[in-house]
N, C-alpha and C. Protein backbone atom coordinates (compact mmCIF):
# COMPACT_ATOMS: atom_id res chain seq x y z
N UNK A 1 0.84 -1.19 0.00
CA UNK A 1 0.00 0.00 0.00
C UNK A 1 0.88 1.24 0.00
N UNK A 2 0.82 2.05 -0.71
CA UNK A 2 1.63 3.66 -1.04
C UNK A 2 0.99 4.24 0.24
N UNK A 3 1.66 5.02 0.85
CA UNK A 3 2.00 6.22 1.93
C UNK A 3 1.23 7.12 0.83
N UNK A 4 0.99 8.28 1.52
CA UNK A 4 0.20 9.46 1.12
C UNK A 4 1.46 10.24 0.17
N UNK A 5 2.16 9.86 0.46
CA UNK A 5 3.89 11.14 0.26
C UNK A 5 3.67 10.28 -1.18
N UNK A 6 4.07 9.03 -0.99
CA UNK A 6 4.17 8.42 -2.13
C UNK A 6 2.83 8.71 -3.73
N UNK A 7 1.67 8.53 -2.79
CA UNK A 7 0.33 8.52 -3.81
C UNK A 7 0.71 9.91 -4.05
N UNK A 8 1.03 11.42 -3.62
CA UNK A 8 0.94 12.51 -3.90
C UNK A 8 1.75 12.55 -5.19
N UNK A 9 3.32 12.19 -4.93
CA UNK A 9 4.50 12.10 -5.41
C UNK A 9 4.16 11.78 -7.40
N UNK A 10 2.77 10.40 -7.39
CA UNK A 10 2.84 9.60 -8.46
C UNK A 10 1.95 10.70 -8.91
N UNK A 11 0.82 11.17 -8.41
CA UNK A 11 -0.31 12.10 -8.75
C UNK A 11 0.45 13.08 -9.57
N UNK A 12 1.18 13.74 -8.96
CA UNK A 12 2.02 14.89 -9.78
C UNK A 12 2.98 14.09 -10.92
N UNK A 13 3.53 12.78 -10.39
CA UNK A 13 4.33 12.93 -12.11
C UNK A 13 3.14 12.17 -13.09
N UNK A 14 2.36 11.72 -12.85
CA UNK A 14 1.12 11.39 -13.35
C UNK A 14 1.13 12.63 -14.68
N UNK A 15 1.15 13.39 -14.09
CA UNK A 15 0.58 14.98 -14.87
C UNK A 15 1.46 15.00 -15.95
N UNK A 16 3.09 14.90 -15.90
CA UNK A 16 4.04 15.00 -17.10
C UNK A 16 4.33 13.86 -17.58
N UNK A 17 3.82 12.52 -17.15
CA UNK A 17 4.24 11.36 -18.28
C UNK A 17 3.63 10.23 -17.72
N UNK A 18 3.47 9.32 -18.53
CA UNK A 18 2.33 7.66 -18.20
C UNK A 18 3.03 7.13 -17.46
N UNK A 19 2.97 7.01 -16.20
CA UNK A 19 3.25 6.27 -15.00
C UNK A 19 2.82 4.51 -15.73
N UNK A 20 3.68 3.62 -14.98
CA UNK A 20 3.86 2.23 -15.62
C UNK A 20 2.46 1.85 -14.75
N UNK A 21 2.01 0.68 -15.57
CA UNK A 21 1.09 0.16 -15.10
C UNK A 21 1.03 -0.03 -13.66
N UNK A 22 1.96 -0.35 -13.01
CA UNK A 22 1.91 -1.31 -11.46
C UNK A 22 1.88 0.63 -10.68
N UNK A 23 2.79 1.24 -11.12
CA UNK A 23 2.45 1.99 -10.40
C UNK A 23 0.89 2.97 -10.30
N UNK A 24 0.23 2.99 -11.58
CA UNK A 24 -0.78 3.59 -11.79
C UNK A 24 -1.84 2.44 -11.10
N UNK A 25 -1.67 1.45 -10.48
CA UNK A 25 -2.55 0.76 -10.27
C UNK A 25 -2.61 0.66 -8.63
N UNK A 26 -0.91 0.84 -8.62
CA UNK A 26 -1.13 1.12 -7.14
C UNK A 26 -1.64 2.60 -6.30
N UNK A 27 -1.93 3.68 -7.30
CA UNK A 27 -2.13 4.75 -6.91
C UNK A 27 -3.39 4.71 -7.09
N UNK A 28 -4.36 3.85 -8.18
CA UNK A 28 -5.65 4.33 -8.39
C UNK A 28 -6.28 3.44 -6.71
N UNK A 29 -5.54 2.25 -6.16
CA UNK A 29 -6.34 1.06 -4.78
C UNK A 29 -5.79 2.47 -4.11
N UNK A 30 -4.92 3.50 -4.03
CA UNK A 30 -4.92 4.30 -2.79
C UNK A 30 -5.74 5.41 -2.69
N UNK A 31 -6.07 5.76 -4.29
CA UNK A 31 -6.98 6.78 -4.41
C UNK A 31 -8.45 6.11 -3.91
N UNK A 32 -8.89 5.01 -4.10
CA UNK A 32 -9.83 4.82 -3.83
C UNK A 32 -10.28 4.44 -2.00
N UNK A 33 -9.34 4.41 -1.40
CA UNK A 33 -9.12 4.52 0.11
C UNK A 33 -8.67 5.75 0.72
N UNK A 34 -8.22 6.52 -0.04
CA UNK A 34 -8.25 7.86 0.72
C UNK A 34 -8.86 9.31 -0.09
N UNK A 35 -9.34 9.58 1.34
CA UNK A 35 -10.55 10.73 0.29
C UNK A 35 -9.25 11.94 0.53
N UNK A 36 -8.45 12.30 0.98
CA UNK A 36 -7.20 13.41 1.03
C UNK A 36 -6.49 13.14 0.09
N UNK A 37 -6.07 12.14 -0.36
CA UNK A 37 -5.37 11.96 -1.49
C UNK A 37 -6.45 12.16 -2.89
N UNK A 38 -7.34 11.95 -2.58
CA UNK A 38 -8.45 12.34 -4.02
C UNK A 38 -8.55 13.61 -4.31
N UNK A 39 -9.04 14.04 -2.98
CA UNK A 39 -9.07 15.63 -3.13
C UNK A 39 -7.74 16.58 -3.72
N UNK A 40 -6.74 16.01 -2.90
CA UNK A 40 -5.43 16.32 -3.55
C UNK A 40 -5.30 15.98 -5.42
N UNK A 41 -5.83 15.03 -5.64
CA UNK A 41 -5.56 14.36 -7.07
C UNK A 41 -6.45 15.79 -7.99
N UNK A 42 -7.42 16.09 -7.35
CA UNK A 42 -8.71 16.69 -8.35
C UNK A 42 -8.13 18.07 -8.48
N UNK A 43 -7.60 18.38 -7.28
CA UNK A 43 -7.42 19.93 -6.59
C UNK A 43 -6.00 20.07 -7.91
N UNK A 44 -4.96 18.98 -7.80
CA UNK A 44 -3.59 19.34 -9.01
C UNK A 44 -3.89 19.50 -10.26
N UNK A 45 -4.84 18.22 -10.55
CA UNK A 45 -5.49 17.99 -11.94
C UNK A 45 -5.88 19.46 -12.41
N UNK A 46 -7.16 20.06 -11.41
CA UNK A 46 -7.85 21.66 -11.55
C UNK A 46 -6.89 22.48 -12.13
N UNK A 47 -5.63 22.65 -10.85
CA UNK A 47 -4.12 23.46 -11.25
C UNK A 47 -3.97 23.56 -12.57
N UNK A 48 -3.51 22.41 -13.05
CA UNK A 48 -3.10 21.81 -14.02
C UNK A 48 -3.39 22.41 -15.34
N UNK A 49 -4.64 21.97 -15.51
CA UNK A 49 -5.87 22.61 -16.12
C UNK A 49 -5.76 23.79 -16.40
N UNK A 50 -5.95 24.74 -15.84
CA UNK A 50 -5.93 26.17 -15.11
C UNK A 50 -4.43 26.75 -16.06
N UNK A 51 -3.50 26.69 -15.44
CA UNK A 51 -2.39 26.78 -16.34
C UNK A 51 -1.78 26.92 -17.71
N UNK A 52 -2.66 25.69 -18.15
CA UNK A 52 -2.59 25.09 -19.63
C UNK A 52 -2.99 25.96 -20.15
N UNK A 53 -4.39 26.38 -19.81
CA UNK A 53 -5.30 27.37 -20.18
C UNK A 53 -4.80 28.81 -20.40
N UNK A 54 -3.92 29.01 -19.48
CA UNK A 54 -3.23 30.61 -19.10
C UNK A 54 -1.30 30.98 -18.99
N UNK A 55 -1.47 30.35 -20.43
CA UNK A 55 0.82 30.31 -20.44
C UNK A 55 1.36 31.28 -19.93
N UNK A 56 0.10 32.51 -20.01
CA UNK A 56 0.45 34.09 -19.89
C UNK A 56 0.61 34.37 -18.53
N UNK A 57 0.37 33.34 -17.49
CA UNK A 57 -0.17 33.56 -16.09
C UNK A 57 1.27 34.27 -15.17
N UNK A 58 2.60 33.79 -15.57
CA UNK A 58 3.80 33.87 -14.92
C UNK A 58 3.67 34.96 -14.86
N UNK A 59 3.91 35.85 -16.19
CA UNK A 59 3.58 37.46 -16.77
C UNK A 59 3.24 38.25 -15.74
N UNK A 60 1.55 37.84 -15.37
CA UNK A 60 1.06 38.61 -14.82
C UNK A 60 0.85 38.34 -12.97
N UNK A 61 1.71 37.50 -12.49
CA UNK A 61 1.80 37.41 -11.24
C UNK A 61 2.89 38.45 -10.60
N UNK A 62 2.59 39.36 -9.94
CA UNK A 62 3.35 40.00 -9.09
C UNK A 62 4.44 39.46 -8.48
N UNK A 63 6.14 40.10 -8.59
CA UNK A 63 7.21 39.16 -8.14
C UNK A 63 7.12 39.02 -6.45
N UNK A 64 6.59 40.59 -6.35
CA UNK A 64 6.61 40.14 -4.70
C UNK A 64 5.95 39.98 -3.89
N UNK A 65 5.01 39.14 -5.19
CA UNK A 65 3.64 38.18 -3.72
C UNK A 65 3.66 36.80 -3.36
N UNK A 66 3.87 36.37 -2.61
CA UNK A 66 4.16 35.29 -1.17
C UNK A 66 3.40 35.51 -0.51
N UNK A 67 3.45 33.98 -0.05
CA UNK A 67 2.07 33.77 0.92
C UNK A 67 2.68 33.96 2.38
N UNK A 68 1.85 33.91 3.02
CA UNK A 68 1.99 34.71 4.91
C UNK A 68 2.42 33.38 5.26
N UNK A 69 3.34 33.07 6.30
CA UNK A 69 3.83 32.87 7.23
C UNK A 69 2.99 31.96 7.64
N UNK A 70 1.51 32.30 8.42
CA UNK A 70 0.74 31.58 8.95
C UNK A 70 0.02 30.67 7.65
N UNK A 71 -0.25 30.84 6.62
CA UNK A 71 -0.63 29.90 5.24
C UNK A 71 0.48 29.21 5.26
N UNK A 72 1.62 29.38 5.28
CA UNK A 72 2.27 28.09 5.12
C UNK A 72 2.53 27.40 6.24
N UNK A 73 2.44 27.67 7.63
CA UNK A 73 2.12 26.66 8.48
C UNK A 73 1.00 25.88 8.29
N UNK A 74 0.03 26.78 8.23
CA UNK A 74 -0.82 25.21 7.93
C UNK A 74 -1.03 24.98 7.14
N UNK A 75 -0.65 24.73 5.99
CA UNK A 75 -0.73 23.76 4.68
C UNK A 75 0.76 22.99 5.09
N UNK A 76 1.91 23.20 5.85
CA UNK A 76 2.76 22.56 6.35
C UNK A 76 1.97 21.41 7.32
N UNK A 77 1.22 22.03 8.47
CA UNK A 77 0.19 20.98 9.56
C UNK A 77 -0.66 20.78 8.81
N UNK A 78 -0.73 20.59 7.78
CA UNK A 78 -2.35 19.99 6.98
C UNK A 78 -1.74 18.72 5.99
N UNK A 79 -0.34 19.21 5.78
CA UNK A 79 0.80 17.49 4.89
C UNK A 79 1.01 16.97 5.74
N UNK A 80 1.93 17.24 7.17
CA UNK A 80 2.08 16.15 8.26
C UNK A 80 0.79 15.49 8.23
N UNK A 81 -0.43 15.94 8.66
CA UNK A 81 -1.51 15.01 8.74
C UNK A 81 -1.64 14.07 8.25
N UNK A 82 -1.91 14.87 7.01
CA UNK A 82 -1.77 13.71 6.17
C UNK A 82 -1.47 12.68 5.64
N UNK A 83 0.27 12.87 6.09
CA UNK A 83 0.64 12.27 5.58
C UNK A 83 1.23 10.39 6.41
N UNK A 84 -0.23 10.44 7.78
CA UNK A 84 0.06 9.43 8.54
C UNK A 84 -0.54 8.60 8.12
């Protein structure tokens, strides 16, 4: 059974190239047992998506916006969780 680190790990290279059978098979029995890792799967996929859509997006992001301090703690305490 794949760890969450692991199912995340395949989810994302999922996105740039065909993951081998055994591994795509072991990610779809983990996707189907964890609803955090799904949500995670739908939420990159969306990203993903989103992007494709907008090449222009780098362009128009401001260089010096970063997220607060307290957002990345907890999306830091929201991966530990997860990732038990």
């Amino acid at each position: 059974m794949l760890s969450c680190r692991e199912a995340s790990r395949l989810v994302s290279e999922g996105l740039d190239h065909n993951l081998p059978w055994a591994q795509r098979l072991s990610l779809r029995l983990h996707l189907m047992m964890c609803r955090g890792c799904s949500r995670f799967r739908r939420q990159i996929e969306g990203l993903d998506r989103f992007v494709r859509r907008h090449p222009d997006l780098p362009e128009r992001i401001e260089p010096e916006a970063t997220l607060p301090a307290e957002a990345r703690e907890r999306i830091k305490a929201a991966a530990r969780h997860t990732d038990r």
